[in-house]
C-alpha atoms as a PDB file:
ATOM      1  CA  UNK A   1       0.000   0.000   0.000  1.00  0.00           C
ATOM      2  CA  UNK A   2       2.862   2.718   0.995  1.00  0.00           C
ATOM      3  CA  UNK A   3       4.682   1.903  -2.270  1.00  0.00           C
ATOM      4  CA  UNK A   4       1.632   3.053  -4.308  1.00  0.00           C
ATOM      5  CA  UNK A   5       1.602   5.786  -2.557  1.00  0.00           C
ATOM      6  CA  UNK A   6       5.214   6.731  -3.072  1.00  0.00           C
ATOM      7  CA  UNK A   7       4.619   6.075  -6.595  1.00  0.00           C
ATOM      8  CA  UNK A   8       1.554   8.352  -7.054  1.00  0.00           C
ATOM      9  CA  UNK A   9       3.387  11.335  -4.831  1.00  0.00           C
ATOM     10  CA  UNK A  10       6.258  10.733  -7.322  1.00  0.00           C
ATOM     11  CA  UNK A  11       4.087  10.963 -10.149  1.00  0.00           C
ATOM     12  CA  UNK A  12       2.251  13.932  -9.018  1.00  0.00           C
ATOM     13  CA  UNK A  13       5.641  15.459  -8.146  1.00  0.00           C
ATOM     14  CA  UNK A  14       6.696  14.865 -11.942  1.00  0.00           C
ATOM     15  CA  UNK A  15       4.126  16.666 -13.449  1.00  0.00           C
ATOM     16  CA  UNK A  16       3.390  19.217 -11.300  1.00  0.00           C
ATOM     17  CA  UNK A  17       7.355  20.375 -11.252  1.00  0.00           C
ATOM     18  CA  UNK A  18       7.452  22.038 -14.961  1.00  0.00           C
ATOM     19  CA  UNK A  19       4.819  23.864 -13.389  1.00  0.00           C
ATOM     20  CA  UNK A  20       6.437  25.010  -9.784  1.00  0.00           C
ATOM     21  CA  UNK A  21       9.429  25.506 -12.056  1.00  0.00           C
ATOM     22  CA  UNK A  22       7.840  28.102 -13.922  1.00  0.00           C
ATOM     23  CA  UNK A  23       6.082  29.993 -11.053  1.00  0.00           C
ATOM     24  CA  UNK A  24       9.328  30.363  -9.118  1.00  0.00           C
ATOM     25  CA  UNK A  25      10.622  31.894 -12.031  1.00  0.00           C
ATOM     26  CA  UNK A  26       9.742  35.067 -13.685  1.00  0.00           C
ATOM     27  CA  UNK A  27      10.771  35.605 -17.612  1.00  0.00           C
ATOM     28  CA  UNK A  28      10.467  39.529 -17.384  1.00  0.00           C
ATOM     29  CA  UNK A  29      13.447  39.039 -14.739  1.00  0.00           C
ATOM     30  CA  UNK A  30      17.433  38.929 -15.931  1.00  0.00           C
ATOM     31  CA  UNK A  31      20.025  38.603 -13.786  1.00  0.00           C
ATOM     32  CA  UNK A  32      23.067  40.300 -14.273  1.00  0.00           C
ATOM     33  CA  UNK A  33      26.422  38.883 -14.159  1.00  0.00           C
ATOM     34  CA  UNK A  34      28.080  39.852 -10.837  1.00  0.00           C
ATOM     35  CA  UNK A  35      24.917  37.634  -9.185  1.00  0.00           C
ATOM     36  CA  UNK A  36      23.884  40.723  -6.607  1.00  0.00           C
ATOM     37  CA  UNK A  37      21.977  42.818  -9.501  1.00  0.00           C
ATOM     38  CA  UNK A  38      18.970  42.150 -11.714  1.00  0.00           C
ATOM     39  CA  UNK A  39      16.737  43.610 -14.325  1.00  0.00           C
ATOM     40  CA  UNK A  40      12.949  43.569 -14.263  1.00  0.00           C
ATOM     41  CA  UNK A  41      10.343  45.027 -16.490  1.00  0.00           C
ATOM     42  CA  UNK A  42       8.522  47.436 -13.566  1.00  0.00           C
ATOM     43  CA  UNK A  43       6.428  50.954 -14.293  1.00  0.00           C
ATOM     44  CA  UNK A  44       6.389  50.222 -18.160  1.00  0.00           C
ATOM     45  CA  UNK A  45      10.370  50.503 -17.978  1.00  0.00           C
ATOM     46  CA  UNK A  46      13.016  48.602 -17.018  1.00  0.00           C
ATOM     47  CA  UNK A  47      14.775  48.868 -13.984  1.00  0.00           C
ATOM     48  CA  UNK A  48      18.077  47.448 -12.157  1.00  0.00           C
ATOM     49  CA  UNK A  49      17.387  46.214  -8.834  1.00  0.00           C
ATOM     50  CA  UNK A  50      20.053  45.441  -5.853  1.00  0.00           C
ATOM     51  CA  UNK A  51      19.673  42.365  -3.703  1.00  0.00           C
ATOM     52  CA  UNK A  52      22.258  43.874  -1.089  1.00  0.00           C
ATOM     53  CA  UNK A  53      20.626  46.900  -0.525  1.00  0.00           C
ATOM     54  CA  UNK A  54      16.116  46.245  -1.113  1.00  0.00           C
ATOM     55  CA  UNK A  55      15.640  50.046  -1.667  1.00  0.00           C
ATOM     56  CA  UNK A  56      18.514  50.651  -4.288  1.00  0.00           C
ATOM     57  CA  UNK A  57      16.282  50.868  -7.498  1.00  0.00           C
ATOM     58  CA  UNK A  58      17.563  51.875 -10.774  1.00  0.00           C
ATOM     59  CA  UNK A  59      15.693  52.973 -13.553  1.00  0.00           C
ATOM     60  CA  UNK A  60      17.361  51.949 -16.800  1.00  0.00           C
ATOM     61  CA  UNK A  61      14.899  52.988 -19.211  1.00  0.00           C
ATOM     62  CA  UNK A  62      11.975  54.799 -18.119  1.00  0.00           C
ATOM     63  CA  UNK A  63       8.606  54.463 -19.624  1.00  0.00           C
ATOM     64  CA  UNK A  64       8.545  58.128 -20.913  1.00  0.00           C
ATOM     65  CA  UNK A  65      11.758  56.800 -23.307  1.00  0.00           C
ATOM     66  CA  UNK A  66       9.849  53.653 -24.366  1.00  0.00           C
ATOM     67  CA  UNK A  67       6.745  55.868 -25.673  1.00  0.00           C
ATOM     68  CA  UNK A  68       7.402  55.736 -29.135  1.00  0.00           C
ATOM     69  CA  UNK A  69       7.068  52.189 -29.153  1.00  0.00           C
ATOM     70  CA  UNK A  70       3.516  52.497 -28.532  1.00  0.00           C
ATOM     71  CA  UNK A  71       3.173  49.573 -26.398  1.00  0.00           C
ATOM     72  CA  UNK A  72       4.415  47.961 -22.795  1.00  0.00           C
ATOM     73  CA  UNK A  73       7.919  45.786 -22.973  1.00  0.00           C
ATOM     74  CA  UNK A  74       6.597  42.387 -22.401  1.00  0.00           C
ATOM     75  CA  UNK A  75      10.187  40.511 -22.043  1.00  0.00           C
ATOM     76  CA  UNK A  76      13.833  41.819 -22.692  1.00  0.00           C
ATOM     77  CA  UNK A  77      17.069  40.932 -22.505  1.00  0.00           C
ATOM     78  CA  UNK A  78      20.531  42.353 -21.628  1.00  0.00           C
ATOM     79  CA  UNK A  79      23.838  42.118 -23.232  1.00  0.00           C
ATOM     80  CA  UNK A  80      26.380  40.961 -21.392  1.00  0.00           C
ATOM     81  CA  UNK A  81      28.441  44.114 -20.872  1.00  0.00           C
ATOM     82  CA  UNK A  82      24.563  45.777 -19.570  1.00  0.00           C
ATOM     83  CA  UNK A  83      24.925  48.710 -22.258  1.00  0.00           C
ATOM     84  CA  UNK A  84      21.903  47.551 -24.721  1.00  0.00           C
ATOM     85  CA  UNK A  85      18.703  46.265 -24.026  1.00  0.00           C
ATOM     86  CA  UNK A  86      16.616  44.303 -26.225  1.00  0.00           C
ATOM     87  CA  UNK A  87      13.083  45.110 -25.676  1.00  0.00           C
ATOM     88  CA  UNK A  88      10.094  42.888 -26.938  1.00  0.00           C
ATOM     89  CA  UNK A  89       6.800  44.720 -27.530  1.00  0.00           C
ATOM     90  CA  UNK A  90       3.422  43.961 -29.064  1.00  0.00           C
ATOM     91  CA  UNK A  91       3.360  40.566 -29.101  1.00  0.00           C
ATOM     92  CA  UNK A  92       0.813  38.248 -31.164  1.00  0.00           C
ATOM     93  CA  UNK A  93       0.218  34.671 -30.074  1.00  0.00           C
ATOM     94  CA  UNK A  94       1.472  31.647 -32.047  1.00  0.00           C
ATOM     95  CA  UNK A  95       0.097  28.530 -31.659  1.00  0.00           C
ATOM     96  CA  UNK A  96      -0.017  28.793 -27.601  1.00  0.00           C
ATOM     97  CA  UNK A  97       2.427  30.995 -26.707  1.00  0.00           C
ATOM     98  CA  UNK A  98       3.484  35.296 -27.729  1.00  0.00           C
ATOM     99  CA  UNK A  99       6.598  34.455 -29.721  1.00  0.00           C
ATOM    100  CA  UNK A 100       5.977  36.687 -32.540  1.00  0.00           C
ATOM    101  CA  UNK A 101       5.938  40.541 -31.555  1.00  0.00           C
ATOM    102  CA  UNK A 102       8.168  43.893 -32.475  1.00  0.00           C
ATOM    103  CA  UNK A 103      11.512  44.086 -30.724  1.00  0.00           C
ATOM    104  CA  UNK A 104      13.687  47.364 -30.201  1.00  0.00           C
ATOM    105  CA  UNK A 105      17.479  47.886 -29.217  1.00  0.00           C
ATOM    106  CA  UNK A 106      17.912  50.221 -26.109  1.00  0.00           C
ATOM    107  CA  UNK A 107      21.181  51.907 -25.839  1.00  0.00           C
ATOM    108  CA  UNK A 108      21.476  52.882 -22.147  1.00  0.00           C
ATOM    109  CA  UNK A 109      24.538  55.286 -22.572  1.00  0.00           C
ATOM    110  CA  UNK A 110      23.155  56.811 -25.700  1.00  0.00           C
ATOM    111  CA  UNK A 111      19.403  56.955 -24.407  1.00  0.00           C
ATOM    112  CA  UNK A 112      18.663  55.926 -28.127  1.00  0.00           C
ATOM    113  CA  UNK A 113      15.708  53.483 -29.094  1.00  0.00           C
ATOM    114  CA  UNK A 114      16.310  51.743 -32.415  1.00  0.00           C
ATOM    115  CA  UNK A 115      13.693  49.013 -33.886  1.00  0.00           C
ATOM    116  CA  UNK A 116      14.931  45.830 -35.312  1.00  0.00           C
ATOM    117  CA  UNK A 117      13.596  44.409 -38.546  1.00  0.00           C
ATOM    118  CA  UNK A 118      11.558  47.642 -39.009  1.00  0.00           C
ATOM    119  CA  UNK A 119      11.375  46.753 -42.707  1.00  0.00           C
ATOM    120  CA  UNK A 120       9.461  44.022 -41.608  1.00  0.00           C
ATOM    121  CA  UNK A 121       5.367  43.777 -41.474  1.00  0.00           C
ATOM    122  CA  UNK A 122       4.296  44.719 -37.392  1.00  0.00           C
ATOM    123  CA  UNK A 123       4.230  41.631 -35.034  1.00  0.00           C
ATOM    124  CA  UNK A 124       6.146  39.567 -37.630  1.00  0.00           C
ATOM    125  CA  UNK A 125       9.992  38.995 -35.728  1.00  0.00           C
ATOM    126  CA  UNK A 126      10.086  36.119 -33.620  1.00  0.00           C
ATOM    127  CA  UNK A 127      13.079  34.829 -31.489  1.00  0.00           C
ATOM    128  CA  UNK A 128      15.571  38.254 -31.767  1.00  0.00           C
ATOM    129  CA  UNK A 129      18.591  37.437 -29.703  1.00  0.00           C
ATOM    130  CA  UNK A 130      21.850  39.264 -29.266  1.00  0.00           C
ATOM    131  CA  UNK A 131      25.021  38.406 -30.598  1.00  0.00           C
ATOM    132  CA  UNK A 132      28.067  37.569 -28.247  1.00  0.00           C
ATOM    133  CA  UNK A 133      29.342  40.841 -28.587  1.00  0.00           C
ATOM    134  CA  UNK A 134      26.272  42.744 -28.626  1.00  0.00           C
ATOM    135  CA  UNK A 135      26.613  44.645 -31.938  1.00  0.00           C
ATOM    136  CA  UNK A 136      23.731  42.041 -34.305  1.00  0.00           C
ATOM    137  CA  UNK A 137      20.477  40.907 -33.423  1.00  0.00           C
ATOM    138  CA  UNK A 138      19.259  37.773 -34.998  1.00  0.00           C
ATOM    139  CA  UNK A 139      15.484  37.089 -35.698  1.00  0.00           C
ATOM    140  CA  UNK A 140      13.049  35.064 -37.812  1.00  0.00           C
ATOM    141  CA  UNK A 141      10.447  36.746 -39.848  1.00  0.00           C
ATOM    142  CA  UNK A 142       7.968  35.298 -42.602  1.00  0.00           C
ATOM    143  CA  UNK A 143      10.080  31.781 -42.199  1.00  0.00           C
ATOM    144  CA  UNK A 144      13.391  33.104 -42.550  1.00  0.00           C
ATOM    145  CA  UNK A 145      16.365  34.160 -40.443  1.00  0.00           C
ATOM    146  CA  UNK A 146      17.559  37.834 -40.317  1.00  0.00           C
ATOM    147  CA  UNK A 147      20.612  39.422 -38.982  1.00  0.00           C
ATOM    148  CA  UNK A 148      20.942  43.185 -38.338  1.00  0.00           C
ATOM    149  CA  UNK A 149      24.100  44.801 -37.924  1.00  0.00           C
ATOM    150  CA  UNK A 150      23.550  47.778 -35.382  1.00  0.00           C
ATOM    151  CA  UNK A 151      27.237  49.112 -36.581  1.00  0.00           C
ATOM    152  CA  UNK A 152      26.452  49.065 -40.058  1.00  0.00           C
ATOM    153  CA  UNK A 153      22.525  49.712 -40.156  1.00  0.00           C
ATOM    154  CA  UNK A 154      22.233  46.989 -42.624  1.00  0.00           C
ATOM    155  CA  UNK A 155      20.211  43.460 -42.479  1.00  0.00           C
ATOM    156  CA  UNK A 156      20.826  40.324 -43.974  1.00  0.00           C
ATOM    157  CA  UNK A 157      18.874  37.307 -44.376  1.00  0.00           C
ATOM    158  CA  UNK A 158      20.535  34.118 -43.674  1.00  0.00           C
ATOM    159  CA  UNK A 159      17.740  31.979 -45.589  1.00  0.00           C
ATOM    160  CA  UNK A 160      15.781  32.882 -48.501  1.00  0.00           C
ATOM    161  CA  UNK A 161      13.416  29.922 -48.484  1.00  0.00           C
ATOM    162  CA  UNK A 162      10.320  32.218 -49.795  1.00  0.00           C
ATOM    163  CA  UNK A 163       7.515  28.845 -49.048  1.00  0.00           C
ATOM    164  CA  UNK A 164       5.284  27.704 -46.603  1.00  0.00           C
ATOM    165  CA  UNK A 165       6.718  24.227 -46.177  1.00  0.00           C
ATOM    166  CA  UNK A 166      10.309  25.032 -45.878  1.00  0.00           C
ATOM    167  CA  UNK A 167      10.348  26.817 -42.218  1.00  0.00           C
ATOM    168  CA  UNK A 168      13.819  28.453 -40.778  1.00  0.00           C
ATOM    169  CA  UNK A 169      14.663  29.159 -37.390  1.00  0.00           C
ATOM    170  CA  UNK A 170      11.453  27.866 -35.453  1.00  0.00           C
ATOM    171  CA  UNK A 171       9.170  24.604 -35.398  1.00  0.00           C
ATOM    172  CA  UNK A 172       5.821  23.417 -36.302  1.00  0.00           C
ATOM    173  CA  UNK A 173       3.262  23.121 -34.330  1.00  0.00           C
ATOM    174  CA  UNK A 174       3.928  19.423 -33.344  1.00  0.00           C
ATOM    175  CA  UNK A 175       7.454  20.585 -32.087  1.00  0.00           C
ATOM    176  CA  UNK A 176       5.821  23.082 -29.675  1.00  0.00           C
ATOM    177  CA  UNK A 177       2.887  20.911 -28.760  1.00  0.00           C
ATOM    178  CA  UNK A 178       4.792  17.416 -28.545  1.00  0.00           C
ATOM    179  CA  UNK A 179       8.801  18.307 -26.784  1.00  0.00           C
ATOM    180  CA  UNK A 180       8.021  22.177 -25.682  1.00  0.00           C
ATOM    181  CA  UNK A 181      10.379  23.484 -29.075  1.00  0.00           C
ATOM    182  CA  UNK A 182       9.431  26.915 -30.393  1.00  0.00           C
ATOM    183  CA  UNK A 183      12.944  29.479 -30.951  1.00  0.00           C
ATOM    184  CA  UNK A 184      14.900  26.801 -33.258  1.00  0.00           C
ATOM    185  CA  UNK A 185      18.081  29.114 -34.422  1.00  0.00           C
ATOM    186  CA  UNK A 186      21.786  29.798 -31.714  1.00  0.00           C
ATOM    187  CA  UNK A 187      24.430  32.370 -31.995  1.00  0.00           C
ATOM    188  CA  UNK A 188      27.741  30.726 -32.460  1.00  0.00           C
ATOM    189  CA  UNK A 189      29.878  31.198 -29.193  1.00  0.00           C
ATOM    190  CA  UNK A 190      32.256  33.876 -31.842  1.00  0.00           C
ATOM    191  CA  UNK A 191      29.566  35.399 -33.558  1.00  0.00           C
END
């Protein structure tokens, strides 16, 4: 009797962990690299926050420089030297989940606001990450992969598969349904 019992609290603990997982942790929430300082998404900006000191709030970008995006930043990310943000915004549901949205680069020094793929239709990027170094974001859009080169100001697409049964840089549905699989494309570790 006890060892089905064990089995069905081991069971229950199995599927309810992906679950617990994901409560204790909050995607609008990057830590930085010296592990005392992180970045959260709070008052339609995004500020640094300091775990030594509770008070010690940051603003990074305020929401007064985020206005002419037009909409709230629902994720980000940080490169790793913490002088550019990339900012998602408006984001449109695919399949389950908002993967497919507008993304802007945030320069903190500069205080300069730059959107990524802006050739693109609205709501059409999906997946933009940073390069190693910071200076190229990499995206999907309309089944393709994108770089843009924030030195240069120019973009270049990676794959020119122009059909709807070649797709680049993401999975189907059954990958996101079935194993959890949605962003499908890495930086190498040099760019």
């Amino acid at each position: 009797m006890s060892i089905k019992l064990y089995g069905f609290a081991v069971g229950l603990i199995v599927l309810l962990l992906p679950f617990l997982a994901r409560a204790q942790f909050d995607k609008a929430t990057v830590w930085a690299k010296d592990g005392y300082r992180y970045y959260k998404i709070a008052d339609g900006g995004v500020a640094e926050f300091d775990v030594r000191n509770a008070k010690k709030k940051t603003v990074i970008v305020s929401k007064e420089a985020l206005a002419p995006i037009g909409y709230k930043p629902v994720r980000f990310t940080i490169t790793s030297d913490s002088k550019k943000l990339l900012i998602n915004t408006n984001t449109q549901k695919v399949w389950r989940y908002d993967t497919r949205g507008d993304y802007w680069v945030y320069n903190v020094a500069a205080k300069t606001l730059k959107q990524i793929g802006k050739d693109k239709p609205a709501s059409s990027l999906m997946f933009a990450k940073f390069s190693p170094d910071g200076s190229k974001v990499a995206y999907v859009s309309g089944h393709n992969i994108y770089v843009d080169d924030m030195v240069t100001n120019t973009t270049k697409a990676l794959t020119t598969d122009d059909t709807q049964t070649l797709i680049n840089g993401t999975f189907d549905w059954a990958y996101e349904e079935e194993f959890g699989l949605r962003d499908g494309f890495r930086w190498s570790p040099d760019g």
